[in-house]
C-alpha atoms as a PDB file:
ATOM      1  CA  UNK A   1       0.977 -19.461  12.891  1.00  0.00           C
ATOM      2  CA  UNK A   2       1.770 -16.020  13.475  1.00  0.00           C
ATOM      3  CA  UNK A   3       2.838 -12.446  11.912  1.00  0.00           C
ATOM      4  CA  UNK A   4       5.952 -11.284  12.716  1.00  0.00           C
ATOM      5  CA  UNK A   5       6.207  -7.531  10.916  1.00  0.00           C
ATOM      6  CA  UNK A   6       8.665  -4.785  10.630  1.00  0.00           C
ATOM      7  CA  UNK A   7       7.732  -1.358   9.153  1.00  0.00           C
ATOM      8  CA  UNK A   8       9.423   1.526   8.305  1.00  0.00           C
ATOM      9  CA  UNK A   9       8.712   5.288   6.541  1.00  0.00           C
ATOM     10  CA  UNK A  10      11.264   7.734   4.673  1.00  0.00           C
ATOM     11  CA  UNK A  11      10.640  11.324   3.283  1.00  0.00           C
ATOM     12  CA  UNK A  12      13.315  10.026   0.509  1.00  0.00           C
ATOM     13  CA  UNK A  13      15.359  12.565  -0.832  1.00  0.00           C
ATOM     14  CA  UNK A  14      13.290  15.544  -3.031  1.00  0.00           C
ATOM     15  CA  UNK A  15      10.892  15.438  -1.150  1.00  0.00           C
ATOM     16  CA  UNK A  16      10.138  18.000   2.504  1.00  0.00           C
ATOM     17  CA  UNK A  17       7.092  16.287   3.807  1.00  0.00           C
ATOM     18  CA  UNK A  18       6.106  12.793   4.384  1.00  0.00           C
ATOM     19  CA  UNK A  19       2.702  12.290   2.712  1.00  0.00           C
ATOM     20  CA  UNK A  20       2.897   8.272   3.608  1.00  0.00           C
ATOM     21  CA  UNK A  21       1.183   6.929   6.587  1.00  0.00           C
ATOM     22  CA  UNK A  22       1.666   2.962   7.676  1.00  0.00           C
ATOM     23  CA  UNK A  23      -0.124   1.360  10.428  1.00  0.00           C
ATOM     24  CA  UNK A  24       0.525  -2.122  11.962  1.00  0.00           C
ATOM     25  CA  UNK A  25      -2.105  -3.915  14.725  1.00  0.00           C
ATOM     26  CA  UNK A  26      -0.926  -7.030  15.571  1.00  0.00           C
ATOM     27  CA  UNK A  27      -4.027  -7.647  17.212  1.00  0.00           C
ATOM     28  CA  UNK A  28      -6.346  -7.204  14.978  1.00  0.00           C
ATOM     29  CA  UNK A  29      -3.501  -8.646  12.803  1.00  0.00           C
ATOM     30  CA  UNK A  30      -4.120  -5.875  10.037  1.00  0.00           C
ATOM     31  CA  UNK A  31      -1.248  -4.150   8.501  1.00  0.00           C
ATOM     32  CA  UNK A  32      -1.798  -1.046   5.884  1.00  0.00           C
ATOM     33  CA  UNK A  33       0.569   1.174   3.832  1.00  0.00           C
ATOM     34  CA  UNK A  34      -1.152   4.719   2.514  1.00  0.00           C
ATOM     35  CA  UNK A  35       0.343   7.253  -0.019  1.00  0.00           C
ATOM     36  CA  UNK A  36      -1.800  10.401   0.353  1.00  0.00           C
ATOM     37  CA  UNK A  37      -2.046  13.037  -2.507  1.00  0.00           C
ATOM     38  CA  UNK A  38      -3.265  16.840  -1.892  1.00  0.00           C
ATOM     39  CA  UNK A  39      -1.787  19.690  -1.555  1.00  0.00           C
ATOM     40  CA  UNK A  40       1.016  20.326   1.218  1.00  0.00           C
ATOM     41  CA  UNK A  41      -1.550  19.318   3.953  1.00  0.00           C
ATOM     42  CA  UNK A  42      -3.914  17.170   2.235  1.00  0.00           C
ATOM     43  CA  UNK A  43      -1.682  14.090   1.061  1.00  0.00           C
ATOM     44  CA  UNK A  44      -0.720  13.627   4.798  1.00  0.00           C
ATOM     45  CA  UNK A  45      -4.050  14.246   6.249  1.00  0.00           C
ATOM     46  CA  UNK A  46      -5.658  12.219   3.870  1.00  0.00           C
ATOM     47  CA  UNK A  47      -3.188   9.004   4.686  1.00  0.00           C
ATOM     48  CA  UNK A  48      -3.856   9.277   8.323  1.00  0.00           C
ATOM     49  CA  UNK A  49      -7.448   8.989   7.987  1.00  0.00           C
ATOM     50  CA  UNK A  50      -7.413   6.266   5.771  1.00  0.00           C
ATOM     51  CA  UNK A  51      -5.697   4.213   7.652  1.00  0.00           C
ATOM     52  CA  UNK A  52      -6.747   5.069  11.111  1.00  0.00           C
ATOM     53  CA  UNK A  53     -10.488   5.064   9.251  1.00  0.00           C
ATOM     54  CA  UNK A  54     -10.117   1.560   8.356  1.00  0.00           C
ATOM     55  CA  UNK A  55      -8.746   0.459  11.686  1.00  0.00           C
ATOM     56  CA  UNK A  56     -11.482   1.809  13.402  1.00  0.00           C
ATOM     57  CA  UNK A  57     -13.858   0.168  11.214  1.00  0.00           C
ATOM     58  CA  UNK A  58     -12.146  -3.011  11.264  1.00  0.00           C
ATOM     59  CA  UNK A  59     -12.177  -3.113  15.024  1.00  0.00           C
ATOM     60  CA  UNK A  60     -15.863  -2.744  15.511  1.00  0.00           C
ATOM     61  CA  UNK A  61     -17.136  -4.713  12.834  1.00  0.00           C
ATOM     62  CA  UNK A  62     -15.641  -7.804  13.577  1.00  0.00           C
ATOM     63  CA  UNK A  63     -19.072  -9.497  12.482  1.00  0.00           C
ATOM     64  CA  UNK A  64     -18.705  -9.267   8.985  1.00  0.00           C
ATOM     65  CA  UNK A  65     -16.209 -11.360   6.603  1.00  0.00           C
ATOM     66  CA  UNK A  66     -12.866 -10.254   6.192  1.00  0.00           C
ATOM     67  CA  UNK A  67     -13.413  -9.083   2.585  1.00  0.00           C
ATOM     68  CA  UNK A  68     -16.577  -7.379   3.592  1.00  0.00           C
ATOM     69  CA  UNK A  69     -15.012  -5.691   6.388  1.00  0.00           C
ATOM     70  CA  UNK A  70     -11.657  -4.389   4.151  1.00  0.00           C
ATOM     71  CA  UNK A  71     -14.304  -3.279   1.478  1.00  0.00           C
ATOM     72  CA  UNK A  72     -16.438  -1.946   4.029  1.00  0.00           C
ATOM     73  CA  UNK A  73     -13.370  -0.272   6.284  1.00  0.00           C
ATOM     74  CA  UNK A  74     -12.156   1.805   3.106  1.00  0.00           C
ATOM     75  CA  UNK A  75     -14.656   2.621   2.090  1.00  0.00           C
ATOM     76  CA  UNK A  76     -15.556   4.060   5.262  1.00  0.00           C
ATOM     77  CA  UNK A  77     -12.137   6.084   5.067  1.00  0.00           C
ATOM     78  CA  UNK A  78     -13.315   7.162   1.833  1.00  0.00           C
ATOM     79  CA  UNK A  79     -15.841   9.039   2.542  1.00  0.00           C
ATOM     80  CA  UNK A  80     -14.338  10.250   5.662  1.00  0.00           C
ATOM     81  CA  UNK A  81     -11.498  11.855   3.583  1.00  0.00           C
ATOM     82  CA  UNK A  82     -13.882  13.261   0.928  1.00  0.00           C
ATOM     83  CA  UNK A  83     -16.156  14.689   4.140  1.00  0.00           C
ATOM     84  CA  UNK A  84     -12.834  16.303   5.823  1.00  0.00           C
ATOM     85  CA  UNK A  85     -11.936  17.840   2.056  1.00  0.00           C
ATOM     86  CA  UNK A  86     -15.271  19.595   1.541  1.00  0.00           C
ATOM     87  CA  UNK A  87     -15.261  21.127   5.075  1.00  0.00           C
ATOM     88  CA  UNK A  88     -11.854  22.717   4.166  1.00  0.00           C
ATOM     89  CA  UNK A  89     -10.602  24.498   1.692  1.00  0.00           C
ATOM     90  CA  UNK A  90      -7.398  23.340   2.122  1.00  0.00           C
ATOM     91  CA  UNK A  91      -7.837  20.244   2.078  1.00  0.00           C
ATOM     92  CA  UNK A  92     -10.152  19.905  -1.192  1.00  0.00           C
ATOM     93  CA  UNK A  93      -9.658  16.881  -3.713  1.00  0.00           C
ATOM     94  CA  UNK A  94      -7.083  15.354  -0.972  1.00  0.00           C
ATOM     95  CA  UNK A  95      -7.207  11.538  -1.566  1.00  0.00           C
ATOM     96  CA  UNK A  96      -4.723   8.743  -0.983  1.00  0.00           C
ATOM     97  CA  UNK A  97      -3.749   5.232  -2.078  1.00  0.00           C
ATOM     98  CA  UNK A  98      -4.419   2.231   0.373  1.00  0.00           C
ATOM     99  CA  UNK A  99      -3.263  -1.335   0.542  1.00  0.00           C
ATOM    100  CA  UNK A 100      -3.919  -3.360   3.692  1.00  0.00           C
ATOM    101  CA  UNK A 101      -3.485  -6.867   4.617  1.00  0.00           C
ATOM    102  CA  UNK A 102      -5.434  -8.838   6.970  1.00  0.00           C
ATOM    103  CA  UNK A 103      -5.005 -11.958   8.557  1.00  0.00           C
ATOM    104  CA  UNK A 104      -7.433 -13.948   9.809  1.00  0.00           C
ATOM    105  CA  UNK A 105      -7.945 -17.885  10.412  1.00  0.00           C
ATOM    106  CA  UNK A 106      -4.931 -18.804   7.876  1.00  0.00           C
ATOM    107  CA  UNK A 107      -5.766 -16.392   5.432  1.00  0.00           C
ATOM    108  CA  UNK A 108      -4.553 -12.994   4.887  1.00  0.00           C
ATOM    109  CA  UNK A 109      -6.920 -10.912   2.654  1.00  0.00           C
ATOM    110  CA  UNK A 110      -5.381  -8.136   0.668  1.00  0.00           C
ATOM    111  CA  UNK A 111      -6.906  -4.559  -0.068  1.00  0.00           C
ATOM    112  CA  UNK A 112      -6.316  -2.471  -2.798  1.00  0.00           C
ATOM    113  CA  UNK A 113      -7.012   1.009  -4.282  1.00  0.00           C
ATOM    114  CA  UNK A 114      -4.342   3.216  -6.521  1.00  0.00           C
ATOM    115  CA  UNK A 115      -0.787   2.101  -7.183  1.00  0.00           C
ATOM    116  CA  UNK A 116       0.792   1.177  -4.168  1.00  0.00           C
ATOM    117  CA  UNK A 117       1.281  -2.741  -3.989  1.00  0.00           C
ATOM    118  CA  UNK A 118       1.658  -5.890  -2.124  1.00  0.00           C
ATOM    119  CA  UNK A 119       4.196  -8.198  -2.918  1.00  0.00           C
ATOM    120  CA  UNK A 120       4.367 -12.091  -2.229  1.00  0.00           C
ATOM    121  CA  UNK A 121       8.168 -13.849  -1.577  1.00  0.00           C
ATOM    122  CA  UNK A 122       7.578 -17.561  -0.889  1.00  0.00           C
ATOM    123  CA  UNK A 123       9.876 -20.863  -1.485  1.00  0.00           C
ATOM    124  CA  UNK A 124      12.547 -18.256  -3.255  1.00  0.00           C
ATOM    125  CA  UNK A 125      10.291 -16.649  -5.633  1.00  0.00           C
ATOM    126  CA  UNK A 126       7.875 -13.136  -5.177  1.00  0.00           C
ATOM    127  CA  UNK A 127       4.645 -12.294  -7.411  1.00  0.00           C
ATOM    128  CA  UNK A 128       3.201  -9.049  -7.344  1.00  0.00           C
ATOM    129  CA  UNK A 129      -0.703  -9.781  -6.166  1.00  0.00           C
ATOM    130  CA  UNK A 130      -2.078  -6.479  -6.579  1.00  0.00           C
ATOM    131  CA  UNK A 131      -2.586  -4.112  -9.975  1.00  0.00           C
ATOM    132  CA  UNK A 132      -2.084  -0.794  -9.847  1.00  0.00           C
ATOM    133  CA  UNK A 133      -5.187   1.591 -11.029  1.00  0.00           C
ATOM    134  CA  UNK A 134      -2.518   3.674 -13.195  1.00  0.00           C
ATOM    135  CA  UNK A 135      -3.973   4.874 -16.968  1.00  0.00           C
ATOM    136  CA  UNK A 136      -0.884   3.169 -18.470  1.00  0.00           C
ATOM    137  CA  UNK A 137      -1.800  -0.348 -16.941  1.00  0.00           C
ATOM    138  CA  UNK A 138      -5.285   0.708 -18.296  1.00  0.00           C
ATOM    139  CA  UNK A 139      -3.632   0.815 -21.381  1.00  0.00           C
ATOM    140  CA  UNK A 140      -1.427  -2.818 -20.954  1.00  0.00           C
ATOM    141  CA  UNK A 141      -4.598  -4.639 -20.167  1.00  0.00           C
ATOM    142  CA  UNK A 142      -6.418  -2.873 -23.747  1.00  0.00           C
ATOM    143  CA  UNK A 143      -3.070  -3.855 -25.063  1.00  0.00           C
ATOM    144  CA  UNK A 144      -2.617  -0.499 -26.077  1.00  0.00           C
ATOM    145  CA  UNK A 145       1.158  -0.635 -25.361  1.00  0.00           C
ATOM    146  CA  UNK A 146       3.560  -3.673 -23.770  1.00  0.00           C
ATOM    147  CA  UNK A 147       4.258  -4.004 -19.955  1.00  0.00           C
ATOM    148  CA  UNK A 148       8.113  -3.118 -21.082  1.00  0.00           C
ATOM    149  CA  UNK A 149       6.450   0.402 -21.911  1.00  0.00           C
ATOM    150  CA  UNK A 150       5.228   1.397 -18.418  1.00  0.00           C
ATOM    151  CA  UNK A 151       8.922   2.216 -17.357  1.00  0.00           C
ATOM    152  CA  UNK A 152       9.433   5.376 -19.406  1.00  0.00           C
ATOM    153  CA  UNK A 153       5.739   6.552 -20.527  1.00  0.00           C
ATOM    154  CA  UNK A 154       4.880   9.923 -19.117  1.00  0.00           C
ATOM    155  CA  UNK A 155       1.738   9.245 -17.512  1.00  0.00           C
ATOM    156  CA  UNK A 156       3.174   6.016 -15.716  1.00  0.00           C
ATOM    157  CA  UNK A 157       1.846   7.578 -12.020  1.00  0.00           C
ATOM    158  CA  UNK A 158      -1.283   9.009 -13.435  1.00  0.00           C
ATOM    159  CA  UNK A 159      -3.798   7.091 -11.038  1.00  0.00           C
ATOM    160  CA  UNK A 160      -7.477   6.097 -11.994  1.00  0.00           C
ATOM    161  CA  UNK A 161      -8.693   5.221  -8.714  1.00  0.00           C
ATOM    162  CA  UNK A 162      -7.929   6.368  -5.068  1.00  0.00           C
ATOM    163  CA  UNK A 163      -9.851   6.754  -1.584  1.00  0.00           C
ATOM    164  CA  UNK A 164     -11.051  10.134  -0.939  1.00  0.00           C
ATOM    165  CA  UNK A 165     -11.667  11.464  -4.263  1.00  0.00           C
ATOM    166  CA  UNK A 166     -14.998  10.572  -4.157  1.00  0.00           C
ATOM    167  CA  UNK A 167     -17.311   9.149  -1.030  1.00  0.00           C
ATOM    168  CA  UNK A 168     -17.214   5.347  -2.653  1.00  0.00           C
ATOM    169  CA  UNK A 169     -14.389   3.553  -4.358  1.00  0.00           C
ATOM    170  CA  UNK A 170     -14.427   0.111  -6.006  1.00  0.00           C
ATOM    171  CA  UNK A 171     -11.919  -1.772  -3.402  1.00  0.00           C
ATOM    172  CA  UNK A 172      -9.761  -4.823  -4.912  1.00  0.00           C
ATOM    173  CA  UNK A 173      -9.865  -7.796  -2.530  1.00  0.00           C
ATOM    174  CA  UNK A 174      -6.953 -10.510  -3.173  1.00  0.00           C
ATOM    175  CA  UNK A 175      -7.113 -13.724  -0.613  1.00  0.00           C
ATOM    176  CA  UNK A 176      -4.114 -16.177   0.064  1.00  0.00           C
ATOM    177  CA  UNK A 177      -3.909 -19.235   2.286  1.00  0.00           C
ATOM    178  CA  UNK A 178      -1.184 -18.550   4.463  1.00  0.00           C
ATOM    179  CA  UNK A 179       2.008 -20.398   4.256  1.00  0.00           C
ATOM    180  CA  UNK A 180       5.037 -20.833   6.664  1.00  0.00           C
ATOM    181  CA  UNK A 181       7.630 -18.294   5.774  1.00  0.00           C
ATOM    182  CA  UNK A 182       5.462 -16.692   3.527  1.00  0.00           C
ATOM    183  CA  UNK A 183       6.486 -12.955   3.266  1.00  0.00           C
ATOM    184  CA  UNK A 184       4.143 -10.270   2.232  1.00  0.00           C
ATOM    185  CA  UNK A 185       5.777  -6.893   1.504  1.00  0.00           C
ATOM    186  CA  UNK A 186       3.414  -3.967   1.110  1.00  0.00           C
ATOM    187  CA  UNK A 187       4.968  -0.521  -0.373  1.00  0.00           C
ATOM    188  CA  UNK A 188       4.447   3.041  -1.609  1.00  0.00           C
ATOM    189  CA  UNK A 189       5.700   3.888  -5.603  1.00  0.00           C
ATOM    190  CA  UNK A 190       8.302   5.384  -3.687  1.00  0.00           C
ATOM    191  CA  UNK A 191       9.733   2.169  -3.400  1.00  0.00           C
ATOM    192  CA  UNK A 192       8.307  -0.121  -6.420  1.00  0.00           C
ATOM    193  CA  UNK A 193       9.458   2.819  -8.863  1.00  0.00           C
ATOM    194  CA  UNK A 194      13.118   2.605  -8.233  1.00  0.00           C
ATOM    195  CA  UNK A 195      13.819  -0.989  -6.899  1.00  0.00           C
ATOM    196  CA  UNK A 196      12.785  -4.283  -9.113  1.00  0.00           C
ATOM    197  CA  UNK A 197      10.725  -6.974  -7.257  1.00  0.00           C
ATOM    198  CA  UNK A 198      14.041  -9.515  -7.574  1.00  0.00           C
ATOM    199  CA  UNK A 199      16.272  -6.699  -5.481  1.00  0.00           C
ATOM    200  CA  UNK A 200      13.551  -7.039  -3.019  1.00  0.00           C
ATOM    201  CA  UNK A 201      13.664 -10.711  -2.890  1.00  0.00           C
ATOM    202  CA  UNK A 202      17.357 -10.416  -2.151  1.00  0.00           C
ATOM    203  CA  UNK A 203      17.373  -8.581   0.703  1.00  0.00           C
ATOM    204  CA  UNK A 204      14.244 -10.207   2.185  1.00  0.00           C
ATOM    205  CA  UNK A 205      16.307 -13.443   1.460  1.00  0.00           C
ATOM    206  CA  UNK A 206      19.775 -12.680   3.134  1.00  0.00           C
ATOM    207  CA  UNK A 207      18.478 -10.212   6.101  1.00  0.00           C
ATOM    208  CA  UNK A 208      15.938  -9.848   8.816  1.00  0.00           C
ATOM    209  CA  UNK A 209      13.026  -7.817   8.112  1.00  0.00           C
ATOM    210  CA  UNK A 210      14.330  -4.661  10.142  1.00  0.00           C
ATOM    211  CA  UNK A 211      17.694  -5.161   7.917  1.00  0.00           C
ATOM    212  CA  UNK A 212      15.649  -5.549   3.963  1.00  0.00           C
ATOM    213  CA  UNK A 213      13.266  -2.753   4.767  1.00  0.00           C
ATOM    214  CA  UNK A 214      16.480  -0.533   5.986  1.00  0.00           C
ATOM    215  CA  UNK A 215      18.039  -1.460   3.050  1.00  0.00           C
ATOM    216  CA  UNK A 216      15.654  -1.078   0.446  1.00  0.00           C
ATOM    217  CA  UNK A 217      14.867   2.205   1.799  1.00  0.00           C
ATOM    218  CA  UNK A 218      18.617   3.105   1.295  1.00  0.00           C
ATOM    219  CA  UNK A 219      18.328   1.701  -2.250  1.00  0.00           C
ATOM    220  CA  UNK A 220      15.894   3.845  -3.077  1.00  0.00           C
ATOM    221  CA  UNK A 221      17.342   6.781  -1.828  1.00  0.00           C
ATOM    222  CA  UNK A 222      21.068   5.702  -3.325  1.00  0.00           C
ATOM    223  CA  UNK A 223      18.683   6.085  -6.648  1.00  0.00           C
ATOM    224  CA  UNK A 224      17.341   9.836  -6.634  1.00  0.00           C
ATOM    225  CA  UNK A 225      14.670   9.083  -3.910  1.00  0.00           C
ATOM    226  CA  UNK A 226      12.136  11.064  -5.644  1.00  0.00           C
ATOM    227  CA  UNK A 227       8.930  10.220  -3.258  1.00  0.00           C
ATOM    228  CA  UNK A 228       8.343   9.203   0.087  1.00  0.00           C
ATOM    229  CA  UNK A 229       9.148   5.694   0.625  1.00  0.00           C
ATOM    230  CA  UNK A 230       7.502   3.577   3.081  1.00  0.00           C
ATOM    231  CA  UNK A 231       7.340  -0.423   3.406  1.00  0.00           C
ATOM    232  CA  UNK A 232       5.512  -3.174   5.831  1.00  0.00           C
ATOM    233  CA  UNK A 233       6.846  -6.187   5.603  1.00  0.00           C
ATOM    234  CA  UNK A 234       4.976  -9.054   7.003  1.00  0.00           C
ATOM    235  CA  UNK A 235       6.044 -12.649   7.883  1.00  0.00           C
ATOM    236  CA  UNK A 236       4.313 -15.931   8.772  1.00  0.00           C
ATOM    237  CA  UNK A 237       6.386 -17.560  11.424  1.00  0.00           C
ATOM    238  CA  UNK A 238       5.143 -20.521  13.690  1.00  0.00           C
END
């Protein structure tokens, strides 16, 4: 089996920079989706290293597990980012989300840190693996307030973890025997805050992968497109 993958980035509408950064290397068959936070400068900056950081890492330390080596690679970018931001000025308390996937021997290990997600379509239905680091899914899991609350409460994008902040972060590592047809969809909030996980499905089930990511980029935009938007969708064909 193989990844086919299709990837795509949007400033979105309010927006007059693109603070997202995706990266796909179908060689090292690792795929990763950053939303960077900072300042003007630092969001973008911040997203580039992280996922150029963790390619780099994952290229020469093809020794170590796969979750070791996702753990491992962002962490790596973290502390390059929080380096970078205490060299400049400008770029101070820049930091960024990350989720990567990464394939290897009929698995595909999943990375997480902040609220961007990875979503998994197979046999006609999707799950969302990851869980954001948000304060009001801190609250959900206390049981503080319902998951039908998260829509409308003000602090819904507040994030409690993110790469770059500080040199170390505590990484999230999912793992998922791959399946034929499987389709793993990994976004920015700029997409998962305005379209629902079955509109997704739809598209992913009546289009190519060029065609749904188009799409759901134009969905989001047809809906205020308040953020960047950017979207990797990956595949398993034979």
């Amino acid at each position: 089996m193989k990844i086919q993958v299709f990837g795509m980035t949007d400033v979105g509408v309010k927006r007059k920079n693109n603070q997202d950064t995706f990266l796909v290397d179908e060689n090292l068959g690792l795929y990763i989706v950053a939303d960077g936070m900072g300042g003007h400068l630092g969001g973008e900056v911040a997203s580039k290293l992280a996922a150029e950081t963790t390619q780099s890492f994952c290229r020469e330390y093809k020794d170590l597990s796969p979750r070791e080596r996702l753990e491992k690679a962002v962490n790596a970018a973290s502390e390059k980012i929080y380096t970078e931001g205490q060299k400049n000025e400008n770029l101070k308390d820049m930091g960024t989300t990350v989720v990567a996937l990464l394939s290897h021997e009929n698995y595909g290990y999943i990375a997480q840190v902040g609220d961007s997600r990875v979503y998994l379509f197979s046999q006609g239905a999707v799950w969302q693996i990851t869980e954001d680091h948000t304060v009001v899914q801190e609250e959900v899991r206390a049981g503080i307030i319902s998951p039908e609350d998260i829509e409308n409460h003000e602090f819904q994008h507040v994030i409690t973890r993110s790469v770059g902040y500080q040199k170390e972060v505590v990484v999230d590592v999912y793992r998922r025997k791959l399946q034929l047809n499987d389709r793993f969809l990994l976004c920015s909030d700029g997409l998962s805050g305005l379209v629902k996980s079955h509109e997704m499905l739809e598209q992913l089930e009546s289009n190519s992968l060029e065609t749904s990511v188009k799409n759901l980029i134009a969905l989001a935009n047809s809906r205020g497109g308040a953020d960047n938007i950017t979207i990797v969708v990956c595949q398993v064909v034979p």
